[in-house]
Protein backbone atom coordinates (compact mmCIF):
# COMPACT_ATOMS: atom_id res chain seq x y z
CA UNK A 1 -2.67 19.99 -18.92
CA UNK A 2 -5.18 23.01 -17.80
CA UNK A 3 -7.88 20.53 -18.46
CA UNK A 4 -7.08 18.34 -16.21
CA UNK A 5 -5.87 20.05 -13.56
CA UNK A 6 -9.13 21.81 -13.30
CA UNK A 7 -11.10 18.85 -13.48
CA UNK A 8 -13.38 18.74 -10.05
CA UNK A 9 -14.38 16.11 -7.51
CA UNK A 10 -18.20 14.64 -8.57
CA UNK A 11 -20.81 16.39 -6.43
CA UNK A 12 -22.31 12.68 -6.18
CA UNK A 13 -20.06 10.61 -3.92
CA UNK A 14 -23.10 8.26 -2.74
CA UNK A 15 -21.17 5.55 -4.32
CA UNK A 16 -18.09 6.79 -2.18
CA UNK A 17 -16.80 3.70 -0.21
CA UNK A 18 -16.86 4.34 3.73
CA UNK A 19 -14.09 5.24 5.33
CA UNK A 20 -12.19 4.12 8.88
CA UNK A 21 -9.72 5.88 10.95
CA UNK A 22 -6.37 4.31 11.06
CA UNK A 23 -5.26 2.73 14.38
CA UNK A 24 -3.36 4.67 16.69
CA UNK A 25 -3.87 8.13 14.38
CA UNK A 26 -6.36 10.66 14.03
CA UNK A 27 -6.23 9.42 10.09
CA UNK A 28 -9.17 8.79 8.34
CA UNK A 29 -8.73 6.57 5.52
CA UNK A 30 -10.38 4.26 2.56
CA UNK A 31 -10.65 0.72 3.20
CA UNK A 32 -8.23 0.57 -0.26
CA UNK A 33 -5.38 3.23 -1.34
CA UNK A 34 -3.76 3.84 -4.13
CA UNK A 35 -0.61 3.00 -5.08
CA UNK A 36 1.74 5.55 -7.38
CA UNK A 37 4.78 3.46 -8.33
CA UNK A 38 3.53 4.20 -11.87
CA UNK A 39 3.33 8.04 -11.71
CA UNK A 40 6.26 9.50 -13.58
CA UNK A 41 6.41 6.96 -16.27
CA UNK A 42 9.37 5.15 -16.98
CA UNK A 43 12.28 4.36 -14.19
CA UNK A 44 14.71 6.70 -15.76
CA UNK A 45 15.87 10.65 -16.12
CA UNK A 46 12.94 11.41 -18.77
CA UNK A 47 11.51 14.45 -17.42
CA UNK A 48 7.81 14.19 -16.37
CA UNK A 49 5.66 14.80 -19.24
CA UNK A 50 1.90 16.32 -19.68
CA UNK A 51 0.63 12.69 -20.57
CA UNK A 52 2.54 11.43 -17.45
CA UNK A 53 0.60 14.53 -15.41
CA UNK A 54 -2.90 13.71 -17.57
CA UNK A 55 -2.34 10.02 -16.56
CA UNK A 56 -2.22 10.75 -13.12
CA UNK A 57 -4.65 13.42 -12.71
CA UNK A 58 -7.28 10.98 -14.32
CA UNK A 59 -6.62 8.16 -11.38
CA UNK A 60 -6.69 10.75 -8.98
CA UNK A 61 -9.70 11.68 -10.02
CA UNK A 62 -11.43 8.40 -10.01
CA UNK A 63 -9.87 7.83 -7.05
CA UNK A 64 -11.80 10.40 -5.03
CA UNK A 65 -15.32 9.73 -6.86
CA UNK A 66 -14.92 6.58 -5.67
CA UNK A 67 -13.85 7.34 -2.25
CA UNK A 68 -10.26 6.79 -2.44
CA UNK A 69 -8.24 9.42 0.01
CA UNK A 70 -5.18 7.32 0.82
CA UNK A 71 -2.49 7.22 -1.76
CA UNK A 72 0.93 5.50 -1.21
CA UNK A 73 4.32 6.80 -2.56
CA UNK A 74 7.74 5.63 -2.10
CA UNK A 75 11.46 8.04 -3.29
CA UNK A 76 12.16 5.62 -5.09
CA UNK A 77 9.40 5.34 -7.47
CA UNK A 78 10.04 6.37 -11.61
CA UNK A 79 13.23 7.43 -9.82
CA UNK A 80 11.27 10.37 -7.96
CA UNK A 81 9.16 11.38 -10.62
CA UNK A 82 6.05 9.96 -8.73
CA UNK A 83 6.57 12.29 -6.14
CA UNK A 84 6.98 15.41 -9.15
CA UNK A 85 3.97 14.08 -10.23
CA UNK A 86 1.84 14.74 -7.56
CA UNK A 87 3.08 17.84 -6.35
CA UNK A 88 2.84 19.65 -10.15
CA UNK A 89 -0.52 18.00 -9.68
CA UNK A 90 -1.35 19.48 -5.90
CA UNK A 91 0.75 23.03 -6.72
CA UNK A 92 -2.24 23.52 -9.89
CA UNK A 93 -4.98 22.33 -7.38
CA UNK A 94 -4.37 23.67 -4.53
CA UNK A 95 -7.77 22.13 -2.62
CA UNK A 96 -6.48 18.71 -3.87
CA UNK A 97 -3.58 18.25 -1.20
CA UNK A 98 -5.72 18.28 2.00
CA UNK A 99 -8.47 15.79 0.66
CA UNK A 100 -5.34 12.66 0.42
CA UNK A 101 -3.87 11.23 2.86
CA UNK A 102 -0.51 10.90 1.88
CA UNK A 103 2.01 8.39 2.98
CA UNK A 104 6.11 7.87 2.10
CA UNK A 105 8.41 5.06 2.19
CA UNK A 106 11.88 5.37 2.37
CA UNK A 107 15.38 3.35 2.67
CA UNK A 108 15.94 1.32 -0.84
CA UNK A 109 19.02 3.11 -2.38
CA UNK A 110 18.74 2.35 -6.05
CA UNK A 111 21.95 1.13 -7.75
CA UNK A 112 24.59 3.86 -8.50
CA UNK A 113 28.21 5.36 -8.90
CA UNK A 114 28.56 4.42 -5.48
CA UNK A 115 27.21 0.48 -5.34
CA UNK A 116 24.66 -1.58 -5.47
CA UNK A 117 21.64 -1.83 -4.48
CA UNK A 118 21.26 -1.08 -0.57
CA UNK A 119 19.42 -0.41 2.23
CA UNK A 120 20.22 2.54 4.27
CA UNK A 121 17.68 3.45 7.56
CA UNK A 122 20.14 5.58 9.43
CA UNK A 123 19.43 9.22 10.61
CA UNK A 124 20.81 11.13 8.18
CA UNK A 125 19.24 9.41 5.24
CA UNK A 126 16.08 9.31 6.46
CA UNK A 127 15.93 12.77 7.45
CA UNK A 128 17.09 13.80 3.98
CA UNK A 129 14.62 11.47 2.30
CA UNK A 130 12.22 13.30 3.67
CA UNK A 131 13.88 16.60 3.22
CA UNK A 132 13.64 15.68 -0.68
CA UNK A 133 10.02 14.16 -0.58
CA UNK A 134 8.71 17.61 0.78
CA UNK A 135 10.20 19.22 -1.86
CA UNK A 136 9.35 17.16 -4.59
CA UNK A 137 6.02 16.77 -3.72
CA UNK A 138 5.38 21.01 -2.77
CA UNK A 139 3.91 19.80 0.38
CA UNK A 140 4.98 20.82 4.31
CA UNK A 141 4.05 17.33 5.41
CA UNK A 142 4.09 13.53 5.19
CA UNK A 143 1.07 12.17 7.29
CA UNK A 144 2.46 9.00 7.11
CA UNK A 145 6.15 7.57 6.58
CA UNK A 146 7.46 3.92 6.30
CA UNK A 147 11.00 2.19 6.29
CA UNK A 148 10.68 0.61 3.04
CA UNK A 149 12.82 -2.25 3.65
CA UNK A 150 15.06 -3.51 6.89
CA UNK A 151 18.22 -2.44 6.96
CA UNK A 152 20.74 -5.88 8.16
CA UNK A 153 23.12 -2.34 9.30
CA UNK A 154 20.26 -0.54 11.14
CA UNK A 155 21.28 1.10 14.37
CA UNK A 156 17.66 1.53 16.36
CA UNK A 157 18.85 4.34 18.07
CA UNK A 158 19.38 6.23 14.57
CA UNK A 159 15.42 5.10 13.42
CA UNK A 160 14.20 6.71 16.70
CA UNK A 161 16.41 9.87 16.10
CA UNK A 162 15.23 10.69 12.73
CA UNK A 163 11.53 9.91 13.88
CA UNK A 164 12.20 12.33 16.84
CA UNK A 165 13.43 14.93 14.24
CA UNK A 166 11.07 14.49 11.42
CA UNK A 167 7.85 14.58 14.27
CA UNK A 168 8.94 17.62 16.10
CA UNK A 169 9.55 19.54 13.27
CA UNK A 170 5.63 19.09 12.27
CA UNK A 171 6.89 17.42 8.93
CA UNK A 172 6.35 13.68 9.40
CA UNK A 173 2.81 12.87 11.54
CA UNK A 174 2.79 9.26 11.82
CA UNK A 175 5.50 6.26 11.31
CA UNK A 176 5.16 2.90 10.18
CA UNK A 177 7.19 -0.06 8.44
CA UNK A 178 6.98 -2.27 4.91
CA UNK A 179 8.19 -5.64 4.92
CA UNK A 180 8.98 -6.32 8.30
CA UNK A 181 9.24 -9.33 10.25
CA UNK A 182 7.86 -9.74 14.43
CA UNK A 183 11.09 -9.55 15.26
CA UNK A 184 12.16 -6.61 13.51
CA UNK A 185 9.01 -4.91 14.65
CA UNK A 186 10.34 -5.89 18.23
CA UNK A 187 13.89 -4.59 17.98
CA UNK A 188 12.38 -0.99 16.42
CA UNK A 189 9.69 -0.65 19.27
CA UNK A 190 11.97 -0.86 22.07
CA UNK A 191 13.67 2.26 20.48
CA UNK A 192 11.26 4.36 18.77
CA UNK A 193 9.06 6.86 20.90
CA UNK A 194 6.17 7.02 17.74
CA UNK A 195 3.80 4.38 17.71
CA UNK A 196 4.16 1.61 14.45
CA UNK A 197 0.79 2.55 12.63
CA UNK A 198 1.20 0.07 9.40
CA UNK A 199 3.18 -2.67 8.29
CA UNK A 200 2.99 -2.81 4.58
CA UNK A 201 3.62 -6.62 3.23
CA UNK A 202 2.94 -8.34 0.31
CA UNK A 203 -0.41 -10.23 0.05
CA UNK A 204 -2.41 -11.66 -2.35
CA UNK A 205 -4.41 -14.69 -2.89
CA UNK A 206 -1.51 -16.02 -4.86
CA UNK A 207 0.86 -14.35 -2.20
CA UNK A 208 -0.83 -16.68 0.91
CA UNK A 209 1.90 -17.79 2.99
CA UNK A 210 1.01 -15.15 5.84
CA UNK A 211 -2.64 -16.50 6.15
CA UNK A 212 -1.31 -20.08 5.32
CA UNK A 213 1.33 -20.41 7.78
CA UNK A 214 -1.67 -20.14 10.94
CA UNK A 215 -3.70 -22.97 9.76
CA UNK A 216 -0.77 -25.00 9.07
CA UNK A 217 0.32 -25.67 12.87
CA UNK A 218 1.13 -28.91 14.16
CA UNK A 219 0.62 -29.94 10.53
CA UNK A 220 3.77 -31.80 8.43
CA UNK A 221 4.67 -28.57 6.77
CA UNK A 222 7.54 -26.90 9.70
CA UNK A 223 9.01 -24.38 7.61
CA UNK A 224 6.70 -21.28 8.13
CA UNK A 225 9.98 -18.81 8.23
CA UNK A 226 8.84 -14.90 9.30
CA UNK A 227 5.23 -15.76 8.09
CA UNK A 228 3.84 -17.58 10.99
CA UNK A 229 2.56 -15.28 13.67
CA UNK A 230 2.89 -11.68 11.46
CA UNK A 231 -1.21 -10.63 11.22
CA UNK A 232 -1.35 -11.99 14.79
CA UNK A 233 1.44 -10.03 15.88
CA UNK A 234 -0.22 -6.99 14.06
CA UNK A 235 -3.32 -7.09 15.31
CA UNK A 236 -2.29 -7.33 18.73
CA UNK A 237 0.10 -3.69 18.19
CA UNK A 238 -3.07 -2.35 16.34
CA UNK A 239 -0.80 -2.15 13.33
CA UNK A 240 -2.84 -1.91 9.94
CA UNK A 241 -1.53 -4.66 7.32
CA UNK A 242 -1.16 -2.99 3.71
CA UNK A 243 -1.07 -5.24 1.29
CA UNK A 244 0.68 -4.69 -1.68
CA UNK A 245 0.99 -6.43 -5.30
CA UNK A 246 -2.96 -7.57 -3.84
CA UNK A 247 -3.60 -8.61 -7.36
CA UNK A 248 -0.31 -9.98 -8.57
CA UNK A 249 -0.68 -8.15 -11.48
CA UNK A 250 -3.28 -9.85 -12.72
CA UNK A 251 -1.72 -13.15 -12.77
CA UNK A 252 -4.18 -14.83 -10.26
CA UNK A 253 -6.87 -14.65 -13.19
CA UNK A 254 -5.12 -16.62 -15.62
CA UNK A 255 -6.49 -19.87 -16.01
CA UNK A 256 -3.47 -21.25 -17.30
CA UNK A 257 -1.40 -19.69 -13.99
CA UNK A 258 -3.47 -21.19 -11.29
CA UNK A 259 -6.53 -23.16 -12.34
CA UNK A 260 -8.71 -23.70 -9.78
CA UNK A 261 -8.28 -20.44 -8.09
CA UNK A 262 -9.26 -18.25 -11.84
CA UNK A 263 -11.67 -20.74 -12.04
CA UNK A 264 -13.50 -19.72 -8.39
CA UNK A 265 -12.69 -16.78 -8.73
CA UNK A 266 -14.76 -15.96 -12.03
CA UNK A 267 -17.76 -18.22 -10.83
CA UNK A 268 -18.06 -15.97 -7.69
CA UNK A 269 -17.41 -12.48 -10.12
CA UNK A 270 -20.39 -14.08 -11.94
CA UNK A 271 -23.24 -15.26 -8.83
CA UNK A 272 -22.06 -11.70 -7.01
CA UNK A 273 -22.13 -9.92 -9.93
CA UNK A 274 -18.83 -7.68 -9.77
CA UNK A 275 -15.11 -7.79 -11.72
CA UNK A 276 -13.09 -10.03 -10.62
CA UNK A 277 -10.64 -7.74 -9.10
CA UNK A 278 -13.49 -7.19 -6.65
CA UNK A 279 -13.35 -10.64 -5.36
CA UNK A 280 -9.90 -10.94 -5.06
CA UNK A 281 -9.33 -7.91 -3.15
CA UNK A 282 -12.68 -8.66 -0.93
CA UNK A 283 -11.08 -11.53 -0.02
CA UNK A 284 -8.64 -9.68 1.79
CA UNK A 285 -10.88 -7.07 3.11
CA UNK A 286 -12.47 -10.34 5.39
CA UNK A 287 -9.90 -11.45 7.19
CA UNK A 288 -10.29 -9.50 10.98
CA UNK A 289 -7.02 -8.26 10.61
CA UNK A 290 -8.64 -5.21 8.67
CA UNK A 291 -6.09 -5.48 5.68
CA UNK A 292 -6.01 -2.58 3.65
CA UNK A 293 -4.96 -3.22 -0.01
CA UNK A 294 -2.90 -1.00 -1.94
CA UNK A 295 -4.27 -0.94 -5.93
CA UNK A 296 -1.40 0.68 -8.12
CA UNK A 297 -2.90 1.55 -11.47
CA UNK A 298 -3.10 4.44 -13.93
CA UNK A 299 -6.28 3.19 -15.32
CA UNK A 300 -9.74 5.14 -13.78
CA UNK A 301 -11.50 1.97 -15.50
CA UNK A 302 -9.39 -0.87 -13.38
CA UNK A 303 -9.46 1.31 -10.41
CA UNK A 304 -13.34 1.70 -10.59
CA UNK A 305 -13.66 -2.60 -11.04
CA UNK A 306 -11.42 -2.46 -7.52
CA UNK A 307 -13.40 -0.17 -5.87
CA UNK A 308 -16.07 -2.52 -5.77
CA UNK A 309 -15.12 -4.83 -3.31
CA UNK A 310 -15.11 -2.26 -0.12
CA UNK A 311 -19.11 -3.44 -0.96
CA UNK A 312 -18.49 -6.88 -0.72
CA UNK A 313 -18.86 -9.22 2.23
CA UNK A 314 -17.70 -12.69 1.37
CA UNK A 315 -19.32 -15.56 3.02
CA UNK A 316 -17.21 -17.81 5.18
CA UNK A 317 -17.95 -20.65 2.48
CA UNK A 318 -16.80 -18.33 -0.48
CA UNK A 319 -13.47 -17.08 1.54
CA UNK A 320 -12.69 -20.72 2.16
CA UNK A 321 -13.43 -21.82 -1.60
CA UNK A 322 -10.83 -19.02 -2.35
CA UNK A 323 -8.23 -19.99 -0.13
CA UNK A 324 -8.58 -23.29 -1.23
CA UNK A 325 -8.23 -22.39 -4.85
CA UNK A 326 -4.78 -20.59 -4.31
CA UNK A 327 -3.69 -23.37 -2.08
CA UNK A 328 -4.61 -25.74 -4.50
CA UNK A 329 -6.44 -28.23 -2.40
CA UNK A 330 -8.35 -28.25 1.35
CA UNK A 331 -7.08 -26.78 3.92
CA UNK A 332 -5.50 -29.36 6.95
């Protein structure tokens, strides 16, 4: 592992993509982060391994050469071992910590002696989610934490208790949400002191509906559910949109999945002349909404092929072509 650890951050960062500050923070961030669901390896009590620390030393690695600072972590991930990961990974480098901008989720309780699979956003178990992040990860703070899923049981009054706590203690700096609805977002604002900096949803060209649903007013199709209204609602809180699974692991490129849309997609790889990751994930950097896509990958290779698209700047004509291609016909 001394290898890797040691490994340094390329003197050359011209190719370095440029970086924004988040809305409503001091937070300056990469126009795409990095997701660690697979740091730690497998989802069970395997202890972390060196290949498991090599693995994700390497993406870290690429992911600052190519001007990746934002990384994205959840307690639940490999069961914790994500978090392990990167703080055995910070603790040998101790320069590493302060150049990443790390951000938490927390609220999915994972099956177990107790029950099922739950949700669980009151005070006390966010507090000590956090409690237990810190200390997995060697670290004295979270810049930015996220309820990972609503909680049907939340009390709002709890949320903005544990924010309140977490905050003034100096150990959480900023607070957002994943997979929330308007509404939700509503209820959790009336409560919470902290601004909501992020709302981290899933988004992909073959995960539409949230782009869909606003050209699809006044149109035959009535059943938008939570969908309709969401980016609008965001941009007008200056919440960032994070989109996860932005690639659908992969699926959106097989021609035998969805036709037309691997079909545009590799003809545009091919006239621009990028991967076709690139395209997929520019074609979320264009909406105005300024979507930020979270990549999760242990591969430098894969994460270099998606680092090309903060360089791209789809035409109006190409995003459409796209968006018809995972709708699978014109637009209304």
């Amino acid at each position: 592992m001394d290898d890797v650890v040691n490994l340094q951050r390329p003197e050359d960062e011209s190719g370095a993509m440029k970086r924004r500050r988040l809305p409503q923070t001091d937070l300056v961030v990469s126009p795409i982060a990095l997701g660690a669901m697979g740091f730690g390896g497998s989802w069970n009590d395997q202890p972390v391994g060196d290949r498991d620390l090599e693995a994700a030393a390497s993406v870290l690695d690429a992911a600052l050469e190519h001007g990746i600072n934002h990384i994205d972590l959840a307690d639940i991930y490999t069961l914790g071992k994500s978090d392990q990961v990167l703080g055995r990974i910070f603790a040998a480098r101790s320069s590493l910590r302060d150049q990443f901008v790390v951000q938490q989720k927390c609220g999915i309780i994972l099956p177990d002696d107790s029950g099922p699979k739950r949700y669980d956003l009151s005070h006390d178990h966010i507090v000590k989610a956090v409690e237990l992040s810190l200390a997995r990860l060697g670290t004295d703070r979270i810049d930015l934490l996220a309820l990972h899923r609503p909680d049907p049981l939340v009390e709002p009054e709890e949320v903005a208790r544990a924010f309140d706590q977490l905050h003034s203690a100096g150990k959480v700096r900023y607070f957002g949400v994943s997979n929330h609805s308007a509404s939700q977002l509503l209820l959790l604002r009336r409560f919470v002191d902290q601004p909501l900096v992020v709302n981290q949803l899933q988004l992909s060209l073959t995960h539409h509906r949230m782009i869909s649903a606003g050209i699809e007013v006044n149109t035959p199709v009535t059943d938008q559910g939570d969908s309709a209204g969401l980016l609008d609602f965001c941009r007008l809180h200056d919440m960032t949109v994070q989109a996860w699974s932005p690639l659908n692991c992969g699926r959106m490129f097989d021609p035998d999945y969805k036709p037309r849309l691997a079909a545009v997609i590799d003809r545009l790889a091919g006239e621009i002349g990028c991967a076709v990751e690139a395209i997929a994930l520019a074609w979320l950097l264009r909406h105005p909404a300024g979507i930020q896509p979270i990549v999760g990958t242990l591969k430098p290779e894969r994460l270099a092929r998606c680092a090309e698209a903060a360089e791209i700047r789809l035409t109006r004509c190409q995003w459409y072509e796209l968006l018809d291609g995972a709708r699978g016909g014109d637009v209304p």
